[in-house]
Protein backbone atom coordinates (compact mmCIF):
# COMPACT_ATOMS: atom_id res chain seq x y z
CA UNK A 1 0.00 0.00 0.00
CA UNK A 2 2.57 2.92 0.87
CA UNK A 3 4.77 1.61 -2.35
CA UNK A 4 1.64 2.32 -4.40
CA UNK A 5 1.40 5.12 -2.64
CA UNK A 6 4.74 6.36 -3.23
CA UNK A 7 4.07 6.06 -7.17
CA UNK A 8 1.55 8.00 -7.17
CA UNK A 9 3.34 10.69 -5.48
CA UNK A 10 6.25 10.59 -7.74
CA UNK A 11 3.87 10.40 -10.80
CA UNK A 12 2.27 13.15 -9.70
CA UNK A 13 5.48 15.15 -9.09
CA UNK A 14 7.11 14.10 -12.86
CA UNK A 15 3.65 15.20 -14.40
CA UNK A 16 4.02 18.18 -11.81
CA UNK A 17 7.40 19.21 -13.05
CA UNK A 18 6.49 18.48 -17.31
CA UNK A 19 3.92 21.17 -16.72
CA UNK A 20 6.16 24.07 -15.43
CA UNK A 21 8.25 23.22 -18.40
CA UNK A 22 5.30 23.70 -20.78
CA UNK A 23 3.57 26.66 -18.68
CA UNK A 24 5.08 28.99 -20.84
CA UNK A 25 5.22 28.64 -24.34
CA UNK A 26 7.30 30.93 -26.65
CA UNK A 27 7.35 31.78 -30.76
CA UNK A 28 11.34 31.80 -30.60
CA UNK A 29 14.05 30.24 -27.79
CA UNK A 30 16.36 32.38 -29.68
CA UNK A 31 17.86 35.43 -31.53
CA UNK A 32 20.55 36.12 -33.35
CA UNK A 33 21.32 39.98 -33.87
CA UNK A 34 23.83 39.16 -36.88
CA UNK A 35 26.56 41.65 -36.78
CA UNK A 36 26.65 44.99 -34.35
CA UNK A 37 29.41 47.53 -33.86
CA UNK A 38 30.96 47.87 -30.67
CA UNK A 39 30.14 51.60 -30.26
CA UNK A 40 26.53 51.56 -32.23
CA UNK A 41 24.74 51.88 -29.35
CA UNK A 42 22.43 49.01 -27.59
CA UNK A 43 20.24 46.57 -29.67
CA UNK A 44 17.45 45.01 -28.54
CA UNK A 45 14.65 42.46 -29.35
CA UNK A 46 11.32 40.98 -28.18
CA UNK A 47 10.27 37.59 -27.05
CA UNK A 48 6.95 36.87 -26.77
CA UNK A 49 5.08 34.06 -24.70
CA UNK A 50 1.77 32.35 -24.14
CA UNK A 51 0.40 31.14 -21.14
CA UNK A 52 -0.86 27.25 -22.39
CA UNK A 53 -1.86 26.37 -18.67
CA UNK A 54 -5.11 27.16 -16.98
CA UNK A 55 -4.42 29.40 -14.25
CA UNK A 56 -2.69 32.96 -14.23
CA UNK A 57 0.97 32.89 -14.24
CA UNK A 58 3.63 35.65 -13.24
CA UNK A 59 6.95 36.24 -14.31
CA UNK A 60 9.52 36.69 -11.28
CA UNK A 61 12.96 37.08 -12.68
CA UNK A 62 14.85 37.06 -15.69
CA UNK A 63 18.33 35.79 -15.15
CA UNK A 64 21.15 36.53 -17.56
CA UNK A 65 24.61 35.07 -17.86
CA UNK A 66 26.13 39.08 -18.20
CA UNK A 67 25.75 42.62 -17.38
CA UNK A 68 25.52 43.06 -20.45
CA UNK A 69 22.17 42.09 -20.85
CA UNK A 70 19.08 43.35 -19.61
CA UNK A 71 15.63 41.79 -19.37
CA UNK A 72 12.43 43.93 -19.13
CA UNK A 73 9.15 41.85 -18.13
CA UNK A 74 5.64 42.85 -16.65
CA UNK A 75 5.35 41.16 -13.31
CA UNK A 76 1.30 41.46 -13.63
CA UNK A 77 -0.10 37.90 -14.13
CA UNK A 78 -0.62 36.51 -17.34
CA UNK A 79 -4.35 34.88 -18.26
CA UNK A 80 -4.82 31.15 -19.41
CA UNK A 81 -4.23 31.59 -22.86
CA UNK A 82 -2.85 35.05 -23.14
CA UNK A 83 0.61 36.28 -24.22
CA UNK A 84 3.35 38.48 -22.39
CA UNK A 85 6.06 40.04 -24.08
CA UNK A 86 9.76 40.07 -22.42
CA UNK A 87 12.03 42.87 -24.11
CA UNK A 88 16.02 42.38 -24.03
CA UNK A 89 18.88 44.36 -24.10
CA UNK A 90 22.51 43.98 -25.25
CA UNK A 91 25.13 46.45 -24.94
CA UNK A 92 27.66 45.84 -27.05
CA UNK A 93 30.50 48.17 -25.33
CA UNK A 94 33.62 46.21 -24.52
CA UNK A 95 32.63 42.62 -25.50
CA UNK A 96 34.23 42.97 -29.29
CA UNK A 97 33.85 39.26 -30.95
CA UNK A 98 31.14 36.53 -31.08
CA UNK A 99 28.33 36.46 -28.44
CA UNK A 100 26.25 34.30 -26.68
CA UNK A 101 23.89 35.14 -23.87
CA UNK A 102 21.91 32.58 -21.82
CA UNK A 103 18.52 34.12 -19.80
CA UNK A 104 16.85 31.56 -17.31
CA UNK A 105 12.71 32.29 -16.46
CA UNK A 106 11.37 31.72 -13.39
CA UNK A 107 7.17 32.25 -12.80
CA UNK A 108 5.32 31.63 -9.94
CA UNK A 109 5.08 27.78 -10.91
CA UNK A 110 8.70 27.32 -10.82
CA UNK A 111 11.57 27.84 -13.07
CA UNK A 112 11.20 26.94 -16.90
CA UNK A 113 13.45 24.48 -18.26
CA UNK A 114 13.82 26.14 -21.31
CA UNK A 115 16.04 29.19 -21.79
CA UNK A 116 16.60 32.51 -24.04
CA UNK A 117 19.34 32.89 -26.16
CA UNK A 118 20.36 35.49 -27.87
CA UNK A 119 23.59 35.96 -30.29
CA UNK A 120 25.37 37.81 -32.87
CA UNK A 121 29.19 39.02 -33.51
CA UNK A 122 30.24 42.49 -32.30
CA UNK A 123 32.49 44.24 -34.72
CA UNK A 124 35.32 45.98 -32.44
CA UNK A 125 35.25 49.90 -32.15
CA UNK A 126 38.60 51.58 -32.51
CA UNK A 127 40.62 51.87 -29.72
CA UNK A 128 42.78 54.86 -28.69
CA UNK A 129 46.70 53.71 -27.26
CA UNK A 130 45.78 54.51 -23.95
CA UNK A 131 42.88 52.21 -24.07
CA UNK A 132 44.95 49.21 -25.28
CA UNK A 133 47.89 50.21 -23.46
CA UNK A 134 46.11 51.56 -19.92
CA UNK A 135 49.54 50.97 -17.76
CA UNK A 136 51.73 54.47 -17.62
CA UNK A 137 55.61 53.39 -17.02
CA UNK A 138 56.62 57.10 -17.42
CA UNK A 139 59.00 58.96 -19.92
CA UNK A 140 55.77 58.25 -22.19
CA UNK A 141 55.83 54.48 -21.92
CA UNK A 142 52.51 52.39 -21.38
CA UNK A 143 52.27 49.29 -21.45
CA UNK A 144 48.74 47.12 -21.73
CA UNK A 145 50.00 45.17 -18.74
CA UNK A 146 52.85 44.73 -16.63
CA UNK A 147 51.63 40.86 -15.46
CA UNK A 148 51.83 37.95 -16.63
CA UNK A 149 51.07 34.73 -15.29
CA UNK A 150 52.19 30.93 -17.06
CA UNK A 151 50.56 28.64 -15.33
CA UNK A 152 52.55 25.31 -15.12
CA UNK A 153 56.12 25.80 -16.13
CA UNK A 154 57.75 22.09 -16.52
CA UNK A 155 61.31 21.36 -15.86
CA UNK A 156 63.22 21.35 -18.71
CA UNK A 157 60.22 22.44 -20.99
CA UNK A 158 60.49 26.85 -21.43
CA UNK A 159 57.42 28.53 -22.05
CA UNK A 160 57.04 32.03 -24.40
CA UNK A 161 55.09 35.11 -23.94
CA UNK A 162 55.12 38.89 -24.46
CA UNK A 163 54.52 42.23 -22.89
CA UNK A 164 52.96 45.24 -25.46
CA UNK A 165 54.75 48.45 -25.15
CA UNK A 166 54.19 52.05 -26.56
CA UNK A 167 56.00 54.90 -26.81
CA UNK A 168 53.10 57.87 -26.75
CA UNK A 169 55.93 60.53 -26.73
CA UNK A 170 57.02 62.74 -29.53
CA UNK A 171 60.76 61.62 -28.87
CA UNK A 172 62.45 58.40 -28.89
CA UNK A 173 63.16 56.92 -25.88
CA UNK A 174 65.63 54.17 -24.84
CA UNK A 175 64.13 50.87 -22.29
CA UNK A 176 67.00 48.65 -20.10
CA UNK A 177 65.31 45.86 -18.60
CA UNK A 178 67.04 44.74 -15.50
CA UNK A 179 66.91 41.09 -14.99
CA UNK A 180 68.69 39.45 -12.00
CA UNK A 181 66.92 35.94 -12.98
CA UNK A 182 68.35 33.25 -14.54
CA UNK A 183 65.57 31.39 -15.36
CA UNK A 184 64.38 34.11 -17.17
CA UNK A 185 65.45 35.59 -20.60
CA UNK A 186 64.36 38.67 -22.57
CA UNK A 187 64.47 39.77 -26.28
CA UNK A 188 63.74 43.22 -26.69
CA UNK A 189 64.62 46.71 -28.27
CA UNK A 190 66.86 48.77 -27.00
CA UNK A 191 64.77 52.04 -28.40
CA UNK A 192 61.39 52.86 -29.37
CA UNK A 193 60.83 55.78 -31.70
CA UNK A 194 57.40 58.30 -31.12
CA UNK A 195 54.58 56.67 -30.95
CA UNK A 196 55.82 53.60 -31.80
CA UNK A 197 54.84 49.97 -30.42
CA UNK A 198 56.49 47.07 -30.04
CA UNK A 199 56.79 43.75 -28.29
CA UNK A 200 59.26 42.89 -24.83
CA UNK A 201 59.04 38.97 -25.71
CA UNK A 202 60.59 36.78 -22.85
CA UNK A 203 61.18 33.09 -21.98
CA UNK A 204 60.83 31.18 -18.52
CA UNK A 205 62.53 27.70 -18.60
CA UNK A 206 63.85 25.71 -15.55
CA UNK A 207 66.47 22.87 -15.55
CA UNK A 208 65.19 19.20 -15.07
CA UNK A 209 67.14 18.72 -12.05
CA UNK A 210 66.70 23.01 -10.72
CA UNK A 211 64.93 21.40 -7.57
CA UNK A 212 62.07 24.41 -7.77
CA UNK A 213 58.78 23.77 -7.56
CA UNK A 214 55.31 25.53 -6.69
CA UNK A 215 54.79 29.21 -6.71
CA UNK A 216 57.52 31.47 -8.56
CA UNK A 217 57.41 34.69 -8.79
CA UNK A 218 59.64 37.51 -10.34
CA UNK A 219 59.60 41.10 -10.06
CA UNK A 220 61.66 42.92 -12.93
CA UNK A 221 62.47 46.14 -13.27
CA UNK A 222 62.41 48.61 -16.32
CA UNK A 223 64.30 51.49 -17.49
CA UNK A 224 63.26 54.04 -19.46
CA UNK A 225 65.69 56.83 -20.47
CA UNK A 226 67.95 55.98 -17.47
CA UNK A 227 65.00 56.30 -15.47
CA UNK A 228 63.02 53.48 -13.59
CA UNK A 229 59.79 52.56 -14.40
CA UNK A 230 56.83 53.41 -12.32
CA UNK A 231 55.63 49.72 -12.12
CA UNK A 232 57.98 46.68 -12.36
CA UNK A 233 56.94 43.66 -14.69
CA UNK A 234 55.14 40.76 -12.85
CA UNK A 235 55.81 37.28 -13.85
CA UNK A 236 54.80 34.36 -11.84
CA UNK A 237 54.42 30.78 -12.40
CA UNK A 238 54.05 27.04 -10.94
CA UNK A 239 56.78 25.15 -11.14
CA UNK A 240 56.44 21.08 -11.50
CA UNK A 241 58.41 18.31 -12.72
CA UNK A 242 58.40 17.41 -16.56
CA UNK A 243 55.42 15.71 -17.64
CA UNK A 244 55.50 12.70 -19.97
CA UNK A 245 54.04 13.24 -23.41
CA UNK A 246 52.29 10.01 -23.27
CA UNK A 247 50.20 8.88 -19.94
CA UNK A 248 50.03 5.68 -18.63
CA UNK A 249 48.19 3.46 -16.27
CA UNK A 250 50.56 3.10 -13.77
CA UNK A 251 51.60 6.78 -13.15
CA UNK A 252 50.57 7.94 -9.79
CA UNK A 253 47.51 9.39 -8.64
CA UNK A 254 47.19 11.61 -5.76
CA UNK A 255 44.21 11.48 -3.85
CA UNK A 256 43.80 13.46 -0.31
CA UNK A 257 40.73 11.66 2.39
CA UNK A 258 39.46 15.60 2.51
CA UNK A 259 39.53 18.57 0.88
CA UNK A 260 38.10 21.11 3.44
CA UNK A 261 39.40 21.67 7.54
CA UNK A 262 37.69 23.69 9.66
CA UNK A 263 39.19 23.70 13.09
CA UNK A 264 35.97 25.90 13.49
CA UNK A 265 36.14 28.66 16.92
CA UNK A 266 39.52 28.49 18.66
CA UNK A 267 40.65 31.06 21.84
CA UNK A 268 43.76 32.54 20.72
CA UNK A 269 45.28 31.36 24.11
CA UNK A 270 43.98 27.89 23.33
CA UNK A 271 47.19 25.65 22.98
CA UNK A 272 48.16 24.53 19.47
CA UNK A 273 45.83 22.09 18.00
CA UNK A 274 46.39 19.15 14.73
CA UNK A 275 44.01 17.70 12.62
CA UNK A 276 45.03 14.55 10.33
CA UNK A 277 44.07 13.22 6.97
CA UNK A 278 45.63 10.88 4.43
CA UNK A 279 47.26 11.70 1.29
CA UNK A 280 47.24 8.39 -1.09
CA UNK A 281 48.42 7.09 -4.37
CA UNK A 282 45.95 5.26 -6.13
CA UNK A 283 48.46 4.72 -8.52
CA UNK A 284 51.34 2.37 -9.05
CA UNK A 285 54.25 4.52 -9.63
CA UNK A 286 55.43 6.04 -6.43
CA UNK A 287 53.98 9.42 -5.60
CA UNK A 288 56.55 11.98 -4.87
CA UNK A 289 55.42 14.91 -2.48
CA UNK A 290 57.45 18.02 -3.98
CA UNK A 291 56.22 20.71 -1.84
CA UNK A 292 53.63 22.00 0.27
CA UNK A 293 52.71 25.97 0.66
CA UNK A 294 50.03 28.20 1.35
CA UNK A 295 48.65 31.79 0.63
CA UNK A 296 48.53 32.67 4.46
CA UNK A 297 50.80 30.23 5.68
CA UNK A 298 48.65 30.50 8.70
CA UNK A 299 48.72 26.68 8.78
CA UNK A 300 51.77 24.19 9.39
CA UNK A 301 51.52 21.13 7.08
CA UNK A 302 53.63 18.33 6.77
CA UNK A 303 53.83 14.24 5.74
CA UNK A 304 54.84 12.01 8.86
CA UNK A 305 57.08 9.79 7.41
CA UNK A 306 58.46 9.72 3.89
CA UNK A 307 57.66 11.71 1.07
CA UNK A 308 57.39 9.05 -0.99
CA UNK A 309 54.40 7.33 -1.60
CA UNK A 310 54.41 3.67 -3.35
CA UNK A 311 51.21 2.67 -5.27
CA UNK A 312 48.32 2.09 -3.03
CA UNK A 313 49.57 3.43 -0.34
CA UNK A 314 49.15 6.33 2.31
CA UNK A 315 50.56 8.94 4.00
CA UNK A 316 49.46 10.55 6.69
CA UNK A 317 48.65 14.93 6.27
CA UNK A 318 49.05 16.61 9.95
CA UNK A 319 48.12 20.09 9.59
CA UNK A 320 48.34 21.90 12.58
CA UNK A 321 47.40 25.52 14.37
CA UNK A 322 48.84 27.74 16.26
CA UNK A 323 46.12 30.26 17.98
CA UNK A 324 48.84 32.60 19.26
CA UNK A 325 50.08 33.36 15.62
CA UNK A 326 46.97 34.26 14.68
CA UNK A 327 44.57 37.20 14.02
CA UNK A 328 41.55 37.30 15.46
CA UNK A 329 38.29 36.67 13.49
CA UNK A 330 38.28 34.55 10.29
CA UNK A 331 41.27 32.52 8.99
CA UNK A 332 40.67 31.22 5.54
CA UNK A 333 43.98 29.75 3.93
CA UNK A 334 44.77 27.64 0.54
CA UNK A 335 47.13 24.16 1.60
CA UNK A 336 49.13 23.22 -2.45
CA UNK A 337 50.27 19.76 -2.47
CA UNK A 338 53.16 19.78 -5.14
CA UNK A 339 53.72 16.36 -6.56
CA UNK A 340 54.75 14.51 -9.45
CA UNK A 341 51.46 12.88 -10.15
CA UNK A 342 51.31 14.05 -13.95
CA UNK A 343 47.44 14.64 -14.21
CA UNK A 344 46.95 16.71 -11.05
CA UNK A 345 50.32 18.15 -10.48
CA UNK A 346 48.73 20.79 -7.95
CA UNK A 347 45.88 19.93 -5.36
CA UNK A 348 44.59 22.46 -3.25
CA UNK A 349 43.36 21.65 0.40
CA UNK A 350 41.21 24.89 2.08
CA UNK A 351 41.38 25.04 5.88
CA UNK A 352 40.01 27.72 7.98
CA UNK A 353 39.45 28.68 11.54
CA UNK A 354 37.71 31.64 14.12
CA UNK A 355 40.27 32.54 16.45
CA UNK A 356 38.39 34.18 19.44
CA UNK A 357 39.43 36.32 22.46
């Protein structure tokens, strides 16, 4: 008796959730504005809908995916069988290229399972050199940014990238980059005439056997007419160990029992407290713990025992606090596990506390 009952209930609830699909129906799911210019001014277009159930309706929201896009809807309810017309707007300033725009409808019966979509290709407006190149360096050099950031930089595998520089002067100017770092190399010229641009391109290669590995990060400084720069360049980058080109079943695979500590409230006179979790290799190669580090490095973390980890086995992770070496309030720090385990190089373990007076 209750499993019939139960059926009916769900049956109920699945013919339930087909009609809030279905409660509003529309002419189009889509539209595609074609091609706009950047700086034409906002387009817009209309979608209209029908109410197919048998009670009045009401729009509640109108979700999009952007800023970009605006949705304008009546919030009065909509007959059995009448229509209700949503209008939507698309500014096309700063989003140069192809388009797409996703807008989710909820009503008073629940959310619709279809969604809007609306489209097109944005020609780009032209751009004046201090729009492209925002960053001022001084002696009339900007740059359109003085960061960069790789990623994963492999041992023994270098990795390319530039920096875009102008000169907006009426003179020509002379840049000296100073570079203390050896893993780093520059190629750029020596002078840029007026208003002329050009590309600082730069390398970032580490020896198989440098013995560096996480976060990197260089500052560099720039010279222009004998003068420093008013930024440095910022280039950072993870370091890990060279990555075969092929993968294979039997690399190891680092796996950690949690991925979230909360030590939760804490005095700050409260003695120093650990909490434990394993760190495995659920593959056969042995796993190689390279580093650990943290944003905060509010946290101590280490491996009791060796940080080598044969397939199938564990380790155990004791990460521990120190109240006293805190702030007070809310501790929020980022654990990265450095390893050789080629498909997740990187794992991240989050651990927070509320240190208290």
């Amino acid at each position: 008796m209750i499993l019939r009952f139960f059926i009916a209930i769900t049956a109920l609830f699945v013919l339930s959730v087909g009609h809030i699909s279905a409660q509003l129906r529309f002419d189009a799911l889509s539209h595609d504005f074609g091609t706009i210019a950047e700086d034409g001014g906002s387009v817009e277009c209309l979608f209209r809908c029908r109410n197919t159930s048998t009670t009045p309706i009401v729009i509640v929201a109108a979700r999009t995916s952007c800023g970009c896009t605006k949705v304008e809807f009546s919030r009065k309810p909509i007959p059995a069988d009448s229509t209700a017309t949503l209008r939507v707007t698309f500014n096309p300033m700063n989003y140069p290229g192809a388009f797409a725009r996703k807008i989710a409808i909820a009503t008073s019966e629940g959310n619709l399972k279809e969604q809007l979509l609306i489209k097109g290709v944005v020609t780009p407006r032209h751009r004046t050199i201090e729009e492209r190149y925002p960053i001022v360096m001084g002696e009339g050099l900007r740059v359109a940014t003085n960061a960069h950031i790789f990623g994963y930089i492999e041992h023994g595998r270098a990795k390319q990238s530039t920096f875009e520089v102008a000169n907006t002067s009426d003179r020509k100017v002379e840049l000296r980059i100073d570079n203390p770092h050896p893993e780093l190399t520059f190629y750029h010229p020596t002078t840029l005439a007026p208003h002329e641009e050009a590309t600082i391109n730069f390398e970032c290669a580490l020896g198989e056997d440098c013995g560096k590995y996480g976060t990197l990060s260089y500052t560099i400084n720039m010279y222009i007419d004998g003068k420093a720069a008013r930024h440095p360049l910022i280039i950072g980058a993870t370091a890990i160990d060279l990555r075969p080109a092929k993968r294979n079943n039997e690399e190891p695979t680092i796996v950690l029992s949690k991925k979230f500590i909360n030590f939760g409230a804490i005095n700050i006179d409260a003695s120093p407290r650990s909490e434990k979790l394993l760190i495995s290799n659920d593959g056969k190669e042995p796993l190689m713990i390279r580093h650990i580090e943290s944003d905060g490095g509010y946290f101590a973390v280490s491996v009791e025992g060796s940080n080598r980890i044969e397939g199938g086995e564990s380790r155990t992770l004791r990460v521990s606090i120190n109240p006293s070496k805190l702030p007070f309030g809310a501790v929020v720090d980022r654990v990265r596990i450095v390893s050789n385990a080629p498909s997740q190089p990187v794992i991240t373990l989050r651990v927070s506390a509320i240190v208290e007076k």
